[in-house]
C-alpha atoms as a PDB file:
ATOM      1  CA  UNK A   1      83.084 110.635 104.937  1.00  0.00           C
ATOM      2  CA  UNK A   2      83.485 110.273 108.323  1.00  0.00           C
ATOM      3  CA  UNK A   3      86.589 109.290 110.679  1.00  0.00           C
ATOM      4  CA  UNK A   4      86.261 107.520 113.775  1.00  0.00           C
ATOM      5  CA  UNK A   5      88.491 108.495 116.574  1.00  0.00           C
ATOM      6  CA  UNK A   6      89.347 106.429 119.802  1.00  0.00           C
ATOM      7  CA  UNK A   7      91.852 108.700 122.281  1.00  0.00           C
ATOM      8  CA  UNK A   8      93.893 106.578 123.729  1.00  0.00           C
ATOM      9  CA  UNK A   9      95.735 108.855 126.559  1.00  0.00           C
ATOM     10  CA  UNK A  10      93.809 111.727 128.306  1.00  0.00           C
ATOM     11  CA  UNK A  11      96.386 114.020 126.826  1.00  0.00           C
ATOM     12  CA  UNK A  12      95.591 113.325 123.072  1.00  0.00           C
ATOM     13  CA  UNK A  13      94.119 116.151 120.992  1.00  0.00           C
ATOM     14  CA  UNK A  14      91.889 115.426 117.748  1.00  0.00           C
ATOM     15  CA  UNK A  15      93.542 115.625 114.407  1.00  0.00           C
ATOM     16  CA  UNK A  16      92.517 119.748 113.542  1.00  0.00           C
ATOM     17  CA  UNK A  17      92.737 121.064 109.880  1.00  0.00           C
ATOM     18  CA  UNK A  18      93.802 124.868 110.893  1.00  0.00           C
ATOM     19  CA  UNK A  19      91.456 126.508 108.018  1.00  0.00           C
ATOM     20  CA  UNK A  20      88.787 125.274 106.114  1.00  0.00           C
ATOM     21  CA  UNK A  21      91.115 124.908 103.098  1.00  0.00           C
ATOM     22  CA  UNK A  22      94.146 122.926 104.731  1.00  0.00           C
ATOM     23  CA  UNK A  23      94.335 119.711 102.840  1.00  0.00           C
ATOM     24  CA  UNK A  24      96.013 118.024 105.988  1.00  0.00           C
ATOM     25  CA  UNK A  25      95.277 117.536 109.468  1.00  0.00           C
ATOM     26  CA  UNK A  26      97.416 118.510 112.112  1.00  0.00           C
ATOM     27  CA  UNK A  27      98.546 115.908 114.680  1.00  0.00           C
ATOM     28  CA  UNK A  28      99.709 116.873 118.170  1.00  0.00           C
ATOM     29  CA  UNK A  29     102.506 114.968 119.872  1.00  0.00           C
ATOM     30  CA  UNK A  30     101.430 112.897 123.402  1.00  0.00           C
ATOM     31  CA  UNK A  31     103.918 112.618 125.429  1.00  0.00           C
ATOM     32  CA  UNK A  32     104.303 112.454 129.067  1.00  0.00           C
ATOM     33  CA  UNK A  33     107.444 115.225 128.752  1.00  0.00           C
ATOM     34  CA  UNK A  34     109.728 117.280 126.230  1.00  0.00           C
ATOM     35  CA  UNK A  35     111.355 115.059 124.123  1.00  0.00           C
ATOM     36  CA  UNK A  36     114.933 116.704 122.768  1.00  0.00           C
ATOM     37  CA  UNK A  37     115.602 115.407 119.633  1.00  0.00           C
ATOM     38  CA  UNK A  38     119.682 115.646 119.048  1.00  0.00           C
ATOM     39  CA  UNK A  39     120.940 116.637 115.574  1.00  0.00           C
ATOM     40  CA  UNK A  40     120.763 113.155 112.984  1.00  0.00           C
ATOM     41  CA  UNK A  41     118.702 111.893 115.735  1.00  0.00           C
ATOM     42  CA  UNK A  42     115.419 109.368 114.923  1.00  0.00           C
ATOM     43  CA  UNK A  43     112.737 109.388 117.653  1.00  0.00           C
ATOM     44  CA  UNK A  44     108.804 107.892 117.420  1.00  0.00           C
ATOM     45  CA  UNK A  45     106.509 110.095 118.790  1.00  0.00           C
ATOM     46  CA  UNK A  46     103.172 108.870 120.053  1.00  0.00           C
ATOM     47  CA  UNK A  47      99.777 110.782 118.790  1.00  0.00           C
ATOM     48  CA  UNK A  48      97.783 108.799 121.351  1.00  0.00           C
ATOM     49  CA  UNK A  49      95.069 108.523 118.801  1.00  0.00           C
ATOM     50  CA  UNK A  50      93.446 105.404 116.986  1.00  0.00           C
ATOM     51  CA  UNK A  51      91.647 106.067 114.111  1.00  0.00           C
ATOM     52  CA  UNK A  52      89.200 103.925 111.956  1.00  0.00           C
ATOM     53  CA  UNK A  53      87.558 105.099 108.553  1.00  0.00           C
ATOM     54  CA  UNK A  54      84.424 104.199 107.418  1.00  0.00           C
ATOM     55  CA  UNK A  55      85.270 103.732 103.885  1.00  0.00           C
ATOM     56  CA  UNK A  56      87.796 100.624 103.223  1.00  0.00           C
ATOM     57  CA  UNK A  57      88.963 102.756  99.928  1.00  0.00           C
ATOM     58  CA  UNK A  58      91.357 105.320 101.630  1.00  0.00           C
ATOM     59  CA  UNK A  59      94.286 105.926 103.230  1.00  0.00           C
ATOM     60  CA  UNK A  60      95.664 108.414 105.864  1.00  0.00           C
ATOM     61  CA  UNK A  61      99.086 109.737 104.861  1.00  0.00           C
ATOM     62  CA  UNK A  62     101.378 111.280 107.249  1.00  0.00           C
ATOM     63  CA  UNK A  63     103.549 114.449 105.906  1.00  0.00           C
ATOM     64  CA  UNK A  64     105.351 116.518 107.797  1.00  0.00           C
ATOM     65  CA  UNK A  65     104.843 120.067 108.948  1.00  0.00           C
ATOM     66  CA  UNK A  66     106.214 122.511 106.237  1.00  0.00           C
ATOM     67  CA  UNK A  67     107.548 124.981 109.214  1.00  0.00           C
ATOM     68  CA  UNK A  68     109.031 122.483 111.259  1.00  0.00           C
ATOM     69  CA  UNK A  69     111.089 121.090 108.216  1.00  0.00           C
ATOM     70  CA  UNK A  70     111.892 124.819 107.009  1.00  0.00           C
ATOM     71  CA  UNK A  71     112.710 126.434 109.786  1.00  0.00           C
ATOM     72  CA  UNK A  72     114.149 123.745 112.112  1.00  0.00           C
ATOM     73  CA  UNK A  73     114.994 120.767 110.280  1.00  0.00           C
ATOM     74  CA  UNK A  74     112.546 118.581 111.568  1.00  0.00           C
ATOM     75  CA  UNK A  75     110.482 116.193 109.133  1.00  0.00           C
ATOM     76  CA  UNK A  76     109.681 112.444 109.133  1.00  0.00           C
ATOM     77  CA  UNK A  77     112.171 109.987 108.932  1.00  0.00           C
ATOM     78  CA  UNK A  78     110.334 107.545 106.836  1.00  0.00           C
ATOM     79  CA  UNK A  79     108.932 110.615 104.745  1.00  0.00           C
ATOM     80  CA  UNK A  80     105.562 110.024 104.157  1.00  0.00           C
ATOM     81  CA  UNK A  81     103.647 107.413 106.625  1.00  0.00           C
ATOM     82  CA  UNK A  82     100.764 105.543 105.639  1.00  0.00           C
ATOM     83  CA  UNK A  83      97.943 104.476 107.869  1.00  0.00           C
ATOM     84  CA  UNK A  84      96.165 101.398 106.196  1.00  0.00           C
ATOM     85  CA  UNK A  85      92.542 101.342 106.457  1.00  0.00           C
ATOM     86  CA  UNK A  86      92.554  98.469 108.614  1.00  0.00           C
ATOM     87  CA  UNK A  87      95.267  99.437 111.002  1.00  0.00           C
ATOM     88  CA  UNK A  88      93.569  99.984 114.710  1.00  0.00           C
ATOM     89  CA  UNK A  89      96.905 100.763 116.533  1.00  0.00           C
ATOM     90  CA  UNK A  90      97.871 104.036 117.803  1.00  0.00           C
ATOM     91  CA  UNK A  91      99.397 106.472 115.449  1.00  0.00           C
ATOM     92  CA  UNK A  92     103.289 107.301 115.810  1.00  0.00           C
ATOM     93  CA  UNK A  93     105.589 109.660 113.918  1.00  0.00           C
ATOM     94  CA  UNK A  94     109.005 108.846 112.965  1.00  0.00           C
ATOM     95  CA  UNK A  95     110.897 112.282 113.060  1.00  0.00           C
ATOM     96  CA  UNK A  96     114.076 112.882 112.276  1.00  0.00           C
ATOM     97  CA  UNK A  97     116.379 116.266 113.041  1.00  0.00           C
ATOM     98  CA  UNK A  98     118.239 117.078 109.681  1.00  0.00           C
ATOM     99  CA  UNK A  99     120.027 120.393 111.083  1.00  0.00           C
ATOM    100  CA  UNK A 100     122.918 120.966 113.391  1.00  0.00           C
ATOM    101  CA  UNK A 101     120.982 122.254 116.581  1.00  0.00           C
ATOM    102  CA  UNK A 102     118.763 120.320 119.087  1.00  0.00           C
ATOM    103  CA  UNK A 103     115.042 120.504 118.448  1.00  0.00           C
ATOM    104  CA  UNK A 104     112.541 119.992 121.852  1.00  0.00           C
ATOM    105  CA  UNK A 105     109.086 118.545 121.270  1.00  0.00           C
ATOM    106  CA  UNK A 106     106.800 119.706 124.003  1.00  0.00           C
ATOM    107  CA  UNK A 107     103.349 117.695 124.874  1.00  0.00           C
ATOM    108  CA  UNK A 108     100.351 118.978 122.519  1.00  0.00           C
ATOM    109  CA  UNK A 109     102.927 120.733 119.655  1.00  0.00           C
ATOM    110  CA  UNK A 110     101.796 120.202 115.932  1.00  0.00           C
ATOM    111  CA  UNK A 111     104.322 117.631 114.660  1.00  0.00           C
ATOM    112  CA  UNK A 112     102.774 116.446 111.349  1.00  0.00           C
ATOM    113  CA  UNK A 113      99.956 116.563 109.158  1.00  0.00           C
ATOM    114  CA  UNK A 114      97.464 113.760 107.922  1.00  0.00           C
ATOM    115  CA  UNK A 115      95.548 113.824 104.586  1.00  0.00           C
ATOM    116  CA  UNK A 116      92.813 111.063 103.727  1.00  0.00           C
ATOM    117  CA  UNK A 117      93.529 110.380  99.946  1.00  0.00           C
ATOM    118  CA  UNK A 118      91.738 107.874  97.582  1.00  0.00           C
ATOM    119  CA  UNK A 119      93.580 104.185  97.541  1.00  0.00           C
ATOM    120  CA  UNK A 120      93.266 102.369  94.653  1.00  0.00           C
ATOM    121  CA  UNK A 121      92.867  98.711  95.019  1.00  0.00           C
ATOM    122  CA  UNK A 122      94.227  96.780  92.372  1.00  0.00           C
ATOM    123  CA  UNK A 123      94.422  92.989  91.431  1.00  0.00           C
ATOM    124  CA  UNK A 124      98.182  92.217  90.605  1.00  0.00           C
ATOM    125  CA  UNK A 125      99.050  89.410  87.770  1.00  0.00           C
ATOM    126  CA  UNK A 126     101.862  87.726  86.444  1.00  0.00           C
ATOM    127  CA  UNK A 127     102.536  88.045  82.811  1.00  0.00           C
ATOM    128  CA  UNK A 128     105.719  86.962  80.592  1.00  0.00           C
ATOM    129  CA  UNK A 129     105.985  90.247  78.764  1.00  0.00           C
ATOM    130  CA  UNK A 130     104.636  93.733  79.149  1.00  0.00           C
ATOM    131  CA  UNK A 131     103.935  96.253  76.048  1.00  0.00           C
ATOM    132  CA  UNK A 132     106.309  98.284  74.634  1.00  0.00           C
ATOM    133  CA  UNK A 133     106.997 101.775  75.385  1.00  0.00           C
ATOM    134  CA  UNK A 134     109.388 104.705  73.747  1.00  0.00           C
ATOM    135  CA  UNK A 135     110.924 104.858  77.053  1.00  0.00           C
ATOM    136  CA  UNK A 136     111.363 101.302  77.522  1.00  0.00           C
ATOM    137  CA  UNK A 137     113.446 100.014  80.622  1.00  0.00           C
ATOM    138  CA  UNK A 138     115.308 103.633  80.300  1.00  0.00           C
ATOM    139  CA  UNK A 139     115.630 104.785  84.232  1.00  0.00           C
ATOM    140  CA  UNK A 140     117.276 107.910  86.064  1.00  0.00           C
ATOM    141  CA  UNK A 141     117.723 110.598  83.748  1.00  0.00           C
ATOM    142  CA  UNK A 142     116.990 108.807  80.748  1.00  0.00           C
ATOM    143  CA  UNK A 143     114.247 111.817  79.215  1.00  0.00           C
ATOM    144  CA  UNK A 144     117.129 114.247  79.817  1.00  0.00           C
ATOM    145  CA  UNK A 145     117.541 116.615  82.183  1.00  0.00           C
END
């Protein structure tokens, strides 16, 4: 499978999987200078990539950086992104400072991971009843705890 790639800013760094078992790819924030991103804050950060896959049956997925959330508090607002196969924009991440200090994002810093996973595709229909389960409608909590 391959993954087009259209850099968008001179800045902009490929997406780079840091061994050859990493599941995700890291993405580098573009940005023209440090961002500071203020406790309970929300900022977009730009990627300054495009990307275009040459299978219609996938999906990149945006996750954030295990050692950013860990160790400073910084994930993705929306939690997981997804990048439909037929989006051509440039990719941004929503992240979001969970912890009580101010966190600065400097041009070309790892600031979340992509994976490419398998989409299914389904049809949906409307139908007046669906089958039966044990479980039934029983939500939160219902199996026990």
């Amino acid at each position: 499978m391959y993954i087009n790639i259209k850099k968008l800013h001179d800045k902009a760094k490929l997406p780079f999987r840091a061994t050859q078992g990493s599941a995700g790819a890291d993405l580098f924030a573009c940005i023209d200078a440090d961002i500071v991103v203020s406790p309970q804050e929300r900022v977009l950060i730009p990627i300054g990539i495009a990307i275009e896959f040459d299978n219609p049956e996938v999906g990149a997925f945006i996750f954030p950086r295990s050692s950013l959330s860990s160790k400073f508090g910084i994930s993705l607002a929306n939690c997981v992104g997804v990048i439909d196969s037929d989006y051509r924009g440039e990719i941004k991440v929503p992240v979001i400072n969970y912890s009580n200090e101010p966190y600065t994002i400097h041009c070309g810093e790892r600031i979340a991971q992509m994976v490419i996973l398998p989409v299914i595709l389904p049809d949906f229909a409307e139908v007046d009843e669906l089958t039966e389960t044990e479980r039934a409608d029983g939500g939160f909590g219902s199996t026990g705890i």
